[in-house]
C-alpha atoms as a PDB file:
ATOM      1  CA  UNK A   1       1.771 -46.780   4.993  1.00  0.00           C
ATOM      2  CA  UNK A   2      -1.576 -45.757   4.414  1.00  0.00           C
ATOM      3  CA  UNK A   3      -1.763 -41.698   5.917  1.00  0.00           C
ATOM      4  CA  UNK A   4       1.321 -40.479   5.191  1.00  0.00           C
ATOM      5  CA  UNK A   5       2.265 -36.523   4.489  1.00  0.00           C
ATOM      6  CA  UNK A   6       3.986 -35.069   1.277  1.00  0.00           C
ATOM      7  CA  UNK A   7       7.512 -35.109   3.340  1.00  0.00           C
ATOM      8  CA  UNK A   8       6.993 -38.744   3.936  1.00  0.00           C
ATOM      9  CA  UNK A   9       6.227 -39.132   0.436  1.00  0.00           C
ATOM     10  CA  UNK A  10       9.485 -37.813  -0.955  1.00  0.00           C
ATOM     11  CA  UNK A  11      11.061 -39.662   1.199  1.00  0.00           C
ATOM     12  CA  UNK A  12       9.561 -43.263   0.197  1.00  0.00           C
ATOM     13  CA  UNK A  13      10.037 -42.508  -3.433  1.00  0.00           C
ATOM     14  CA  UNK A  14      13.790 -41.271  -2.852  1.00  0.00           C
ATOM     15  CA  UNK A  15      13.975 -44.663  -1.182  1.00  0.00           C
ATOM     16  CA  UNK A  16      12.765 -46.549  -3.806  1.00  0.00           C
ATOM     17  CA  UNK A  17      14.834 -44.727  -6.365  1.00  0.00           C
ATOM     18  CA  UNK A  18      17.947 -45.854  -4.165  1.00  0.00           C
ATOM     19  CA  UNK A  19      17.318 -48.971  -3.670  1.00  0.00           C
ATOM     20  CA  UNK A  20      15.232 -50.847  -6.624  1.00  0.00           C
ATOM     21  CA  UNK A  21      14.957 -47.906  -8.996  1.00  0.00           C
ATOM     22  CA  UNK A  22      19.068 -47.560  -9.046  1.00  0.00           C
ATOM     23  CA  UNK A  23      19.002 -43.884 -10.031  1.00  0.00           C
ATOM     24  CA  UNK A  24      16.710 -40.714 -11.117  1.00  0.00           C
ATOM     25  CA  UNK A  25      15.931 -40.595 -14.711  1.00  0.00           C
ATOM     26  CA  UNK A  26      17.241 -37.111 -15.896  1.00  0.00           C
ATOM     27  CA  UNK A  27      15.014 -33.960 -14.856  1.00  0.00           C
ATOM     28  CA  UNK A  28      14.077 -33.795 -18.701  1.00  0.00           C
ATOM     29  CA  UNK A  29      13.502 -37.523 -18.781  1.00  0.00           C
ATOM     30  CA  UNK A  30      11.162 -36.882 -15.830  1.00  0.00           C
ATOM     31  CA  UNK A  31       9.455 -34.649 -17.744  1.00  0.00           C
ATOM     32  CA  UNK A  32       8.437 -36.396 -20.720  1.00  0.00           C
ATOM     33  CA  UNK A  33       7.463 -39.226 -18.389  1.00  0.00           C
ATOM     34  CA  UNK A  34       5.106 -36.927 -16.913  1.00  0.00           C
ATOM     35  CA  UNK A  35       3.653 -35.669 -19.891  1.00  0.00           C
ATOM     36  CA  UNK A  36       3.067 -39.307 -20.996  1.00  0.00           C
ATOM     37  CA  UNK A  37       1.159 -39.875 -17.688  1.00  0.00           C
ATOM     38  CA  UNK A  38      -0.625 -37.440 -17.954  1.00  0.00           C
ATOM     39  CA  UNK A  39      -1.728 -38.060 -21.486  1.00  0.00           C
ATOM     40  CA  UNK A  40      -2.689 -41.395 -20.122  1.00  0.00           C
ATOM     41  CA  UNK A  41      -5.041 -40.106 -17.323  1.00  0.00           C
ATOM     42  CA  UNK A  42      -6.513 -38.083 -19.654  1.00  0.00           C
ATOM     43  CA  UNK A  43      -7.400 -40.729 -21.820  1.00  0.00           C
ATOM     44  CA  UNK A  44      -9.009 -42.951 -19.302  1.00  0.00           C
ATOM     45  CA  UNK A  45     -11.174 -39.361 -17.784  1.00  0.00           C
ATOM     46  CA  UNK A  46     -11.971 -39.079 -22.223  1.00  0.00           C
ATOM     47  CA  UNK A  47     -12.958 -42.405 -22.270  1.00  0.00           C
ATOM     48  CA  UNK A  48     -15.107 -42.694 -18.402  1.00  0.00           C
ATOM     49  CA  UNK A  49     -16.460 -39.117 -18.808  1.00  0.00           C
ATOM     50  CA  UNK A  50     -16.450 -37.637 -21.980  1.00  0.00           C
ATOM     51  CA  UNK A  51     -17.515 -38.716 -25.127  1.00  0.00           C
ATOM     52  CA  UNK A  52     -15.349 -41.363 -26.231  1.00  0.00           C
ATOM     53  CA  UNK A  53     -15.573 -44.986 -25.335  1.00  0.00           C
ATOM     54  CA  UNK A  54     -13.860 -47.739 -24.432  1.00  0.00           C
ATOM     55  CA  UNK A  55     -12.159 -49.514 -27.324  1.00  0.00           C
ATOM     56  CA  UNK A  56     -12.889 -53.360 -27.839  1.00  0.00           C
ATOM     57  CA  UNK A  57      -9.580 -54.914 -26.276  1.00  0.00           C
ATOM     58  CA  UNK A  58      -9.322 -51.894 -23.758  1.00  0.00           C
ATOM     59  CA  UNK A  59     -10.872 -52.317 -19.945  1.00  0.00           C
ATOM     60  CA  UNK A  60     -11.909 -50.221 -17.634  1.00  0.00           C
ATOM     61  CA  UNK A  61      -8.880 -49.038 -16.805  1.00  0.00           C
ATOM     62  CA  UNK A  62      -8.130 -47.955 -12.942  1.00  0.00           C
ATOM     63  CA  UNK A  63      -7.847 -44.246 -12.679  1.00  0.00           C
ATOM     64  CA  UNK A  64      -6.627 -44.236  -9.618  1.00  0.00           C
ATOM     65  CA  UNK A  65      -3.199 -45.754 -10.396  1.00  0.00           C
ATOM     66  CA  UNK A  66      -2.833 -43.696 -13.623  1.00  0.00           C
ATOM     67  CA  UNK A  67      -3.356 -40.300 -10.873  1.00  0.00           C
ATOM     68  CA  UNK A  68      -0.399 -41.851  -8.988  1.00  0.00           C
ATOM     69  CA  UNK A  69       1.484 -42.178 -11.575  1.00  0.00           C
ATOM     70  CA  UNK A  70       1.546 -38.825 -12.100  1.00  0.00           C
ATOM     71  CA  UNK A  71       2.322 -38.289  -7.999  1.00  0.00           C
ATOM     72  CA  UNK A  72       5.057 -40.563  -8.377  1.00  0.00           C
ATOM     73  CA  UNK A  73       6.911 -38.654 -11.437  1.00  0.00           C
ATOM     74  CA  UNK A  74       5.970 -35.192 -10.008  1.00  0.00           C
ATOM     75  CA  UNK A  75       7.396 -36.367  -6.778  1.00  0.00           C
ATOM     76  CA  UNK A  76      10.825 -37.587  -8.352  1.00  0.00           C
ATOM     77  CA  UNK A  77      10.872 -34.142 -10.062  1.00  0.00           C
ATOM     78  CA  UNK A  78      10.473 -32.113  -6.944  1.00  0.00           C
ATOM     79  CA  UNK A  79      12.872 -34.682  -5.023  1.00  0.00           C
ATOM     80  CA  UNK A  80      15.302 -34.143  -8.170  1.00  0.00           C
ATOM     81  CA  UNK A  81      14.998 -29.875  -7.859  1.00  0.00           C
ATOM     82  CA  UNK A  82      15.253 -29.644  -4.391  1.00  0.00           C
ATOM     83  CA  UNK A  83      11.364 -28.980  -3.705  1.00  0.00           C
ATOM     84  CA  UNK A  84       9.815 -29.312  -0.666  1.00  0.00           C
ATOM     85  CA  UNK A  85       6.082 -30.520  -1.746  1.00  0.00           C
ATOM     86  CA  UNK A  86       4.679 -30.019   1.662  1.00  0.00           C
ATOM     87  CA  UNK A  87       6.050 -26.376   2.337  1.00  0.00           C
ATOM     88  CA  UNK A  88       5.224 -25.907  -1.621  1.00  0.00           C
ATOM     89  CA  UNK A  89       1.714 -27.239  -1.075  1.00  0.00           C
ATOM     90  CA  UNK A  90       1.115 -24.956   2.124  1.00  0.00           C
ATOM     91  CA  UNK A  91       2.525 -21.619   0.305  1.00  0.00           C
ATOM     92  CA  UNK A  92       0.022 -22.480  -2.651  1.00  0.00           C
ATOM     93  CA  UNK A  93      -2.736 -23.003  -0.603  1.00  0.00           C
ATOM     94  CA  UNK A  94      -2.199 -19.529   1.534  1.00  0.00           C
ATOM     95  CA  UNK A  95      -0.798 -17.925  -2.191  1.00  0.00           C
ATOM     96  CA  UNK A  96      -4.678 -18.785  -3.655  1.00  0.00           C
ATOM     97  CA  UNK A  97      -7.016 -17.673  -0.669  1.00  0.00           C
ATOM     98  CA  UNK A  98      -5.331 -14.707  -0.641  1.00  0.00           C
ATOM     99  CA  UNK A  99      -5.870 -13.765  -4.378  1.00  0.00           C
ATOM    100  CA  UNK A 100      -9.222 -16.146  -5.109  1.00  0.00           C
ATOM    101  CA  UNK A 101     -10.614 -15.253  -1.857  1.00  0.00           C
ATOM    102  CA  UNK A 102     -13.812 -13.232  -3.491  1.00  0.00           C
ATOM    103  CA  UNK A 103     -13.399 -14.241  -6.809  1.00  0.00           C
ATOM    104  CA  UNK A 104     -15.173 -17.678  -7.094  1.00  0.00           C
ATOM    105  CA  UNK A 105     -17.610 -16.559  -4.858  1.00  0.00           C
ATOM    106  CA  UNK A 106     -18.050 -13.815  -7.312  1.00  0.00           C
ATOM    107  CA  UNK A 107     -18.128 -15.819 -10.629  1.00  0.00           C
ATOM    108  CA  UNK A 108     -21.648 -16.019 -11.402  1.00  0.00           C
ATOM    109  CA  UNK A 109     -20.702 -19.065 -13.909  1.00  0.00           C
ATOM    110  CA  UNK A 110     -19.832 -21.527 -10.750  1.00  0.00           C
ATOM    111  CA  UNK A 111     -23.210 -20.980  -9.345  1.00  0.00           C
END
């Protein structure tokens, strides 16, 4: 399982859920669980790239699972609301080159 799309995606966690995760947490459940996860990247990106460091029993903690994480939960949420991620991902896309398409290139701060 190593390229797999959005659809595919939704479709392994809604798998798991069924089978070894019993059920979906509520939709407001799912929430605060994202909001934790998030917290928790952001404490490893404070602690690898900003200013604070690493406390004395803390590691180096893999950012890379703490990002999927937050895949996982957003994907349970859009499996739980009836969201398509890859057609939602596509419409984004096309939604900000249409309105960004001068803009950045504009911004003299990004150069």
């Amino acid at each position: 399982m190593n390229d797999i799309t959005l659809k595919q995606a939704q479709q392994e966690v809604d798998n798991w859920i069924q089978t070894i995760g019993v059920r979906y947490f509520s939709e407001l459940t799912n929430m605060a669980i994202l909001t934790e996860e998030v917290g928790e990247l952001a404490r490893v990106m404070a602690r690898k790239y900003g200013d604070q460091s690493f406390k004395e029993n803390e590691t180096a903690e893999n950012m890379a699972d703490e990002i999927a994480d937050v895949l996982w939960v957003l994907i349970c949420l859009a499996n739980q609301t009836g969201v398509d991620l890859q057609e939602a991902f596509v419409k984004n896309i096309e939604k900000k080159t249409k309105r960004d398409k001068d803009r950045h290139h504009q911004n003299q701060k990004l150069r």
